[in-house]
N, C-alpha and C. Protein backbone atom coordinates (compact mmCIF):
# COMPACT_ATOMS: atom_id res chain seq x y z
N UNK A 1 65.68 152.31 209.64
CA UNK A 1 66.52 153.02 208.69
C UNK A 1 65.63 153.62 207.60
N UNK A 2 65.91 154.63 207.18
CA UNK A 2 65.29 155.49 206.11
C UNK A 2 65.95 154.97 204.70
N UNK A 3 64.71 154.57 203.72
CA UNK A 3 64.86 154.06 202.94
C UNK A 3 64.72 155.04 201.85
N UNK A 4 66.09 155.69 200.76
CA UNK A 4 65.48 156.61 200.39
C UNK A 4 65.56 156.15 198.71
N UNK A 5 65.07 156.54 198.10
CA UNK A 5 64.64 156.06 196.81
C UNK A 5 65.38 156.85 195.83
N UNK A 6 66.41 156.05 194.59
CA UNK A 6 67.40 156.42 193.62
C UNK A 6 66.73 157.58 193.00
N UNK A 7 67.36 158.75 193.02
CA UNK A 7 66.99 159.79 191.61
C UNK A 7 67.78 159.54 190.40
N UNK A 8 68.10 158.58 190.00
CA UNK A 8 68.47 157.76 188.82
C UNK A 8 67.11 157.03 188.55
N UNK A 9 67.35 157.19 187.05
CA UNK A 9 66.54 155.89 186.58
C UNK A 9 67.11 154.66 186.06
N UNK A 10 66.41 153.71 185.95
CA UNK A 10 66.70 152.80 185.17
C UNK A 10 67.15 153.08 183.56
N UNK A 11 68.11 152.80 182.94
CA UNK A 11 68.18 153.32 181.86
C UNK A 11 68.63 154.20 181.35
N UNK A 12 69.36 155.06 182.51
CA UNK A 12 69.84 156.33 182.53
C UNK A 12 71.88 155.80 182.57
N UNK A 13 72.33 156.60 181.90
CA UNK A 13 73.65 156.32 182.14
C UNK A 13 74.61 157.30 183.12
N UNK A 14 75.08 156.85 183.94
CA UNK A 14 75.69 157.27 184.96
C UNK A 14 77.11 157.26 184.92
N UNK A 15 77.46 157.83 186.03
CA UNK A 15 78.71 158.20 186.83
C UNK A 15 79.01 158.05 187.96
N UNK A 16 80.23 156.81 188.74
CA UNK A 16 80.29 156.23 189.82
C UNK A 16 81.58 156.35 190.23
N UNK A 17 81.68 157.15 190.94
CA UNK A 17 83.82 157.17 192.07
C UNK A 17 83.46 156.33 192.51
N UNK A 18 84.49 155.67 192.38
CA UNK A 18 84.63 154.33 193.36
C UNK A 18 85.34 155.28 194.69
N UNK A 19 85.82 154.10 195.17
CA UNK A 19 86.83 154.38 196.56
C UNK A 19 88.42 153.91 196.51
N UNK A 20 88.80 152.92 194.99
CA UNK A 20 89.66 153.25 194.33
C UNK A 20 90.57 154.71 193.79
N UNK A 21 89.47 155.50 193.10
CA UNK A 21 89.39 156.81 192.47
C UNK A 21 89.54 156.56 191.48
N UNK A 22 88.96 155.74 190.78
CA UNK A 22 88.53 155.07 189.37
C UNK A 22 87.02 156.11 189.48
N UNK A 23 86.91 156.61 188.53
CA UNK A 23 85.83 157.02 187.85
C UNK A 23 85.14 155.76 186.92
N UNK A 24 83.65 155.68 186.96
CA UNK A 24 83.06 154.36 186.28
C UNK A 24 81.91 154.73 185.74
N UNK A 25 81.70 154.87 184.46
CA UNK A 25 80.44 155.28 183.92
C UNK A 25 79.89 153.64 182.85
N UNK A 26 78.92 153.83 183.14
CA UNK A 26 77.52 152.68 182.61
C UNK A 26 76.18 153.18 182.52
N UNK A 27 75.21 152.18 181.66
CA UNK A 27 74.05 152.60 181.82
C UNK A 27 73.64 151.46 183.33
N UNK A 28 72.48 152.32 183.68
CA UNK A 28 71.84 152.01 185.35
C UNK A 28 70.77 150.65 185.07
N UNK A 29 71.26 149.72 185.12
CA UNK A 29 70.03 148.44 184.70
C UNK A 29 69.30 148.41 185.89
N UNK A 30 69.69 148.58 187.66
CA UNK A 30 68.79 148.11 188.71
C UNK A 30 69.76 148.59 189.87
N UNK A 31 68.79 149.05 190.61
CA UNK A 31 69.52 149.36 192.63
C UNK A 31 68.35 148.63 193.27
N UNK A 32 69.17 148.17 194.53
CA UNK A 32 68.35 148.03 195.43
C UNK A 32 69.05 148.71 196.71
N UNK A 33 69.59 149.72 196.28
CA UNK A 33 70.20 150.43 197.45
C UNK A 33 71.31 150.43 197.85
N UNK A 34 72.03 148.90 198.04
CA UNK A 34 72.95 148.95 198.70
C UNK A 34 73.96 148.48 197.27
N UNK A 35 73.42 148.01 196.17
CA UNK A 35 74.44 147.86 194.77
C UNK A 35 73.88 148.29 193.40
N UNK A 36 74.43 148.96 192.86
CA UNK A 36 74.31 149.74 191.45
C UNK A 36 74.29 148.50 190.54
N UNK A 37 73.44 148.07 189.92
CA UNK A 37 73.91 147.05 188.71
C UNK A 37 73.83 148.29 187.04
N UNK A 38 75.52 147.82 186.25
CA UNK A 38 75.77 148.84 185.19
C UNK A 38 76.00 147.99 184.26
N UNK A 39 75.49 148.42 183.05
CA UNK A 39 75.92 147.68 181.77
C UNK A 39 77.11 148.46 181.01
N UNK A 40 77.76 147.51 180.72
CA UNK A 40 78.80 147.67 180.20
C UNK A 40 79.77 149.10 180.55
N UNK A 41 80.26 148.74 181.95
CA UNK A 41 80.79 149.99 182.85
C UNK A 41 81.97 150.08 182.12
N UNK A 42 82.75 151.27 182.13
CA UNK A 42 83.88 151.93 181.52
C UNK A 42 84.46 152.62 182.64
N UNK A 43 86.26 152.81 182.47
CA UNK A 43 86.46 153.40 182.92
C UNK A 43 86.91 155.14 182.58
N UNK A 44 87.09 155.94 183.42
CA UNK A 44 86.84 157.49 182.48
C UNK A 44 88.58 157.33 182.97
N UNK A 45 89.35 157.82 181.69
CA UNK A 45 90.76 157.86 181.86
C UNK A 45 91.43 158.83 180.98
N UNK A 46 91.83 159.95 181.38
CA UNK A 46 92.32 161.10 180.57
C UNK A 46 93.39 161.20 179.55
N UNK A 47 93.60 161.61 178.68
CA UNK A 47 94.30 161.15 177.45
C UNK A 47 95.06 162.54 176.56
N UNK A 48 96.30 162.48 176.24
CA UNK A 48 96.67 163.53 175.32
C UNK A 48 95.77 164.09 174.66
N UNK A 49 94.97 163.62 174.12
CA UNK A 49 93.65 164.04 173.32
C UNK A 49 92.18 164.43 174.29
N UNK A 50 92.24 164.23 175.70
CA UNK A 50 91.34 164.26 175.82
C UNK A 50 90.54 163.01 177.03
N UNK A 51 89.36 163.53 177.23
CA UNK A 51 88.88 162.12 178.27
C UNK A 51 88.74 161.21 177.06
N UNK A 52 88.79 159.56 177.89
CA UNK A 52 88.47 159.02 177.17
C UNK A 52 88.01 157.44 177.50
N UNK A 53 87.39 156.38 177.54
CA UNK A 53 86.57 155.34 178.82
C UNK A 53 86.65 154.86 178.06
N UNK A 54 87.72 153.30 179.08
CA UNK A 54 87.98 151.88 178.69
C UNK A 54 87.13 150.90 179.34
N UNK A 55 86.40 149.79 179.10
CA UNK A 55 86.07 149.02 179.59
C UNK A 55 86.72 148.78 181.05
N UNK A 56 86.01 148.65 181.61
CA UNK A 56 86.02 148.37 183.34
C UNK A 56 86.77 146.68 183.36
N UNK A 57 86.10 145.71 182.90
CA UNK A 57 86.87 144.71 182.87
C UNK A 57 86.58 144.18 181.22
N UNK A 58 87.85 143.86 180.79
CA UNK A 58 88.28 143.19 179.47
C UNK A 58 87.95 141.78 179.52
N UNK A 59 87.54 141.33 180.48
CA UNK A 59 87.09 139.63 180.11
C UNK A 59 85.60 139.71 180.56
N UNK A 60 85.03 140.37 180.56
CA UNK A 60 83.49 140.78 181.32
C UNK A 60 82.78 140.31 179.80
N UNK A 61 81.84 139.95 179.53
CA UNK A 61 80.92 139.64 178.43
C UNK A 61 79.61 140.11 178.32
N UNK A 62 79.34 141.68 178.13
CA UNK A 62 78.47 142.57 178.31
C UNK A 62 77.15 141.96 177.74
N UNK A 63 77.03 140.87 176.93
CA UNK A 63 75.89 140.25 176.29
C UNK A 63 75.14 139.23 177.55
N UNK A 64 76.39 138.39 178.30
CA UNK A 64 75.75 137.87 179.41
C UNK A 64 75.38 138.34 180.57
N UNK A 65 76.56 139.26 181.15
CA UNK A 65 75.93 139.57 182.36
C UNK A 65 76.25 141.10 182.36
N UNK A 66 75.82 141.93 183.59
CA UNK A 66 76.31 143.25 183.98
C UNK A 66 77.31 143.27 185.15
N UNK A 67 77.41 144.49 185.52
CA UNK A 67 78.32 144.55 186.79
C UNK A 67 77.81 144.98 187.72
N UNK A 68 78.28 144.89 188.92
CA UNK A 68 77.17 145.27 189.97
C UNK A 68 78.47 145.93 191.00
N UNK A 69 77.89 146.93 191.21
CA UNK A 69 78.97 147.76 192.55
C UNK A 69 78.15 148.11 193.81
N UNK A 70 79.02 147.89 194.69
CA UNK A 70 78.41 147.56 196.28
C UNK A 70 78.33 149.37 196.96
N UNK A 71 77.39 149.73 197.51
CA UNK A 71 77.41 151.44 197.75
C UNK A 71 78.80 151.18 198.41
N UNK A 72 79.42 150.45 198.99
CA UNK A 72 80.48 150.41 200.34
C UNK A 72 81.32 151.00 199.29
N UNK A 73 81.58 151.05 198.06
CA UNK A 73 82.80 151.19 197.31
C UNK A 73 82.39 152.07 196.50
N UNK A 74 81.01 152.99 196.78
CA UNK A 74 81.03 154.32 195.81
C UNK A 74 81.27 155.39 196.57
N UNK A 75 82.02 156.65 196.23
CA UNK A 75 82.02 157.89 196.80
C UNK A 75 80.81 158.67 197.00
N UNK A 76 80.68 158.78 195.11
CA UNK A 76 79.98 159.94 194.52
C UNK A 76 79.12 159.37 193.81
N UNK A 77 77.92 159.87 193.22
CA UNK A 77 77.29 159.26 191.65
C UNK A 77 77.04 160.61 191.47
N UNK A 78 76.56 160.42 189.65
CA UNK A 78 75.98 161.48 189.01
C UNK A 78 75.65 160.80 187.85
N UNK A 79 74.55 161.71 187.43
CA UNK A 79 74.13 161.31 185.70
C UNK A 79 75.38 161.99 184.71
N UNK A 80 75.35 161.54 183.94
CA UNK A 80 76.43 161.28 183.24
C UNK A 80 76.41 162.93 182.02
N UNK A 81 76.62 163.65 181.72
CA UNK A 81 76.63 164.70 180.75
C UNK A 81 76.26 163.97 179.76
N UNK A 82 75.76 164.40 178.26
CA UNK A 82 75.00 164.18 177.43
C UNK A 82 76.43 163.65 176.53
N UNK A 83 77.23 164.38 176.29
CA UNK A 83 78.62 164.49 175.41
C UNK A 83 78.77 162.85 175.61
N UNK A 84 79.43 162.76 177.18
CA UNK A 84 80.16 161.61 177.57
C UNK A 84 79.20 160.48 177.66
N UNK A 85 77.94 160.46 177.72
CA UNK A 85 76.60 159.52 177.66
C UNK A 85 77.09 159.15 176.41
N UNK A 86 77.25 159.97 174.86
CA UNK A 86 77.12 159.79 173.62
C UNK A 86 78.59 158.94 173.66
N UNK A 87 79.73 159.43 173.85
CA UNK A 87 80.98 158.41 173.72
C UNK A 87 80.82 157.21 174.62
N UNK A 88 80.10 156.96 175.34
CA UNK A 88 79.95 155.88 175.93
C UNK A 88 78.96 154.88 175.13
N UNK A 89 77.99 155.64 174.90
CA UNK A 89 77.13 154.67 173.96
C UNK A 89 78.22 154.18 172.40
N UNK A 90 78.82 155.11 171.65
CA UNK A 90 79.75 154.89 170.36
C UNK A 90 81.05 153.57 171.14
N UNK A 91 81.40 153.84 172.55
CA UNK A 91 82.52 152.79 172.53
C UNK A 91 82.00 151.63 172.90
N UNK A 92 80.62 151.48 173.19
CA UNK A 92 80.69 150.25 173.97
C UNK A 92 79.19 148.99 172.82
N UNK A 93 79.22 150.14 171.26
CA UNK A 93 79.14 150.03 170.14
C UNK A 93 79.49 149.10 169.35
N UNK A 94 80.99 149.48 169.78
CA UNK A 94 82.22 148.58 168.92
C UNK A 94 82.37 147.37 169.00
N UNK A 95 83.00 146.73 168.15
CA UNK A 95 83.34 145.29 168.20
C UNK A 95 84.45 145.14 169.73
N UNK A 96 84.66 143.79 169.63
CA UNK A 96 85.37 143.31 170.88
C UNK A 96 87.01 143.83 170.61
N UNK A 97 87.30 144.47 171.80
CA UNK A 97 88.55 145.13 171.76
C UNK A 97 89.68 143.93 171.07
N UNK A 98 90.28 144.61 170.59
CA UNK A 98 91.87 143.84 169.60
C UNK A 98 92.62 143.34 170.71
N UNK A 99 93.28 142.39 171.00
CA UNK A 99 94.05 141.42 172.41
C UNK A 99 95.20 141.07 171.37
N UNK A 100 96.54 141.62 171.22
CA UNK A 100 97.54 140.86 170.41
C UNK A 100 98.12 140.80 171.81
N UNK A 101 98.74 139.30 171.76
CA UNK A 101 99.80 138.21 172.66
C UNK A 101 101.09 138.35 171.35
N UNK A 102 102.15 138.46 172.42
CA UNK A 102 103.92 138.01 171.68
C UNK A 102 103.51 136.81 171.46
N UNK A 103 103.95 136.13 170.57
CA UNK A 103 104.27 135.08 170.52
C UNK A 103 105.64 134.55 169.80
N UNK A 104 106.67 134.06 170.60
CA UNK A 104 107.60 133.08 170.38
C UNK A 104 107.69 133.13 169.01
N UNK A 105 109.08 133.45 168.14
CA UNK A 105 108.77 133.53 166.86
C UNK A 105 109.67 131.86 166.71
């Protein structure tokens, strides 16, 4: 098998279709071909205002670990536009998203 080598870098923030059709942008920590490992992946989700990328998973703890996606479950990749690189770096910035629970009055 032909082994062909990422034109991503390490460090570079990207853009990943799943096979969902979730759009998933992160920065690129490591490939070994067959899985993307992303820090602190988002998802790209369009908005009255505009695009706009939520965390991929809400209980994920971007300080301990990353995420890792299997090629079996990517479409497409791309490097990420400079704009949406910059809102990705400002949201994933922020403090830990706000979680209000009802609670029983």
């Amino acid at each position: 098998m032909l082994v062909q080598q990422s034109r991503y870098n390490i460090g570079d923030i990207i853009n990943l279709k799943l096979v969902s059709g979730d759009e998933v942008c992160g920065q690129l920590i490591g490939t070994d071909g067959r899985e993307y490992e992303l820090r602190c992946p988002c998802i790209v989700v369009t908005t009255p205002e505009g695009v706009g990328l939520l965390r991929a998973m809400f209980g994920h703890d971007p300080d301990f670990e990353n995420i890792r996606y299997r090629d079996q479950h990517i479409i497409s990749m791309c490097k990420t536009h400079q704009k949406m690189a910059e809102h990705w770096q400002a949201v994933t910035r922020e403090e830990e998203p706000v979680i209000t629970v009802d609670t029983p009055q």
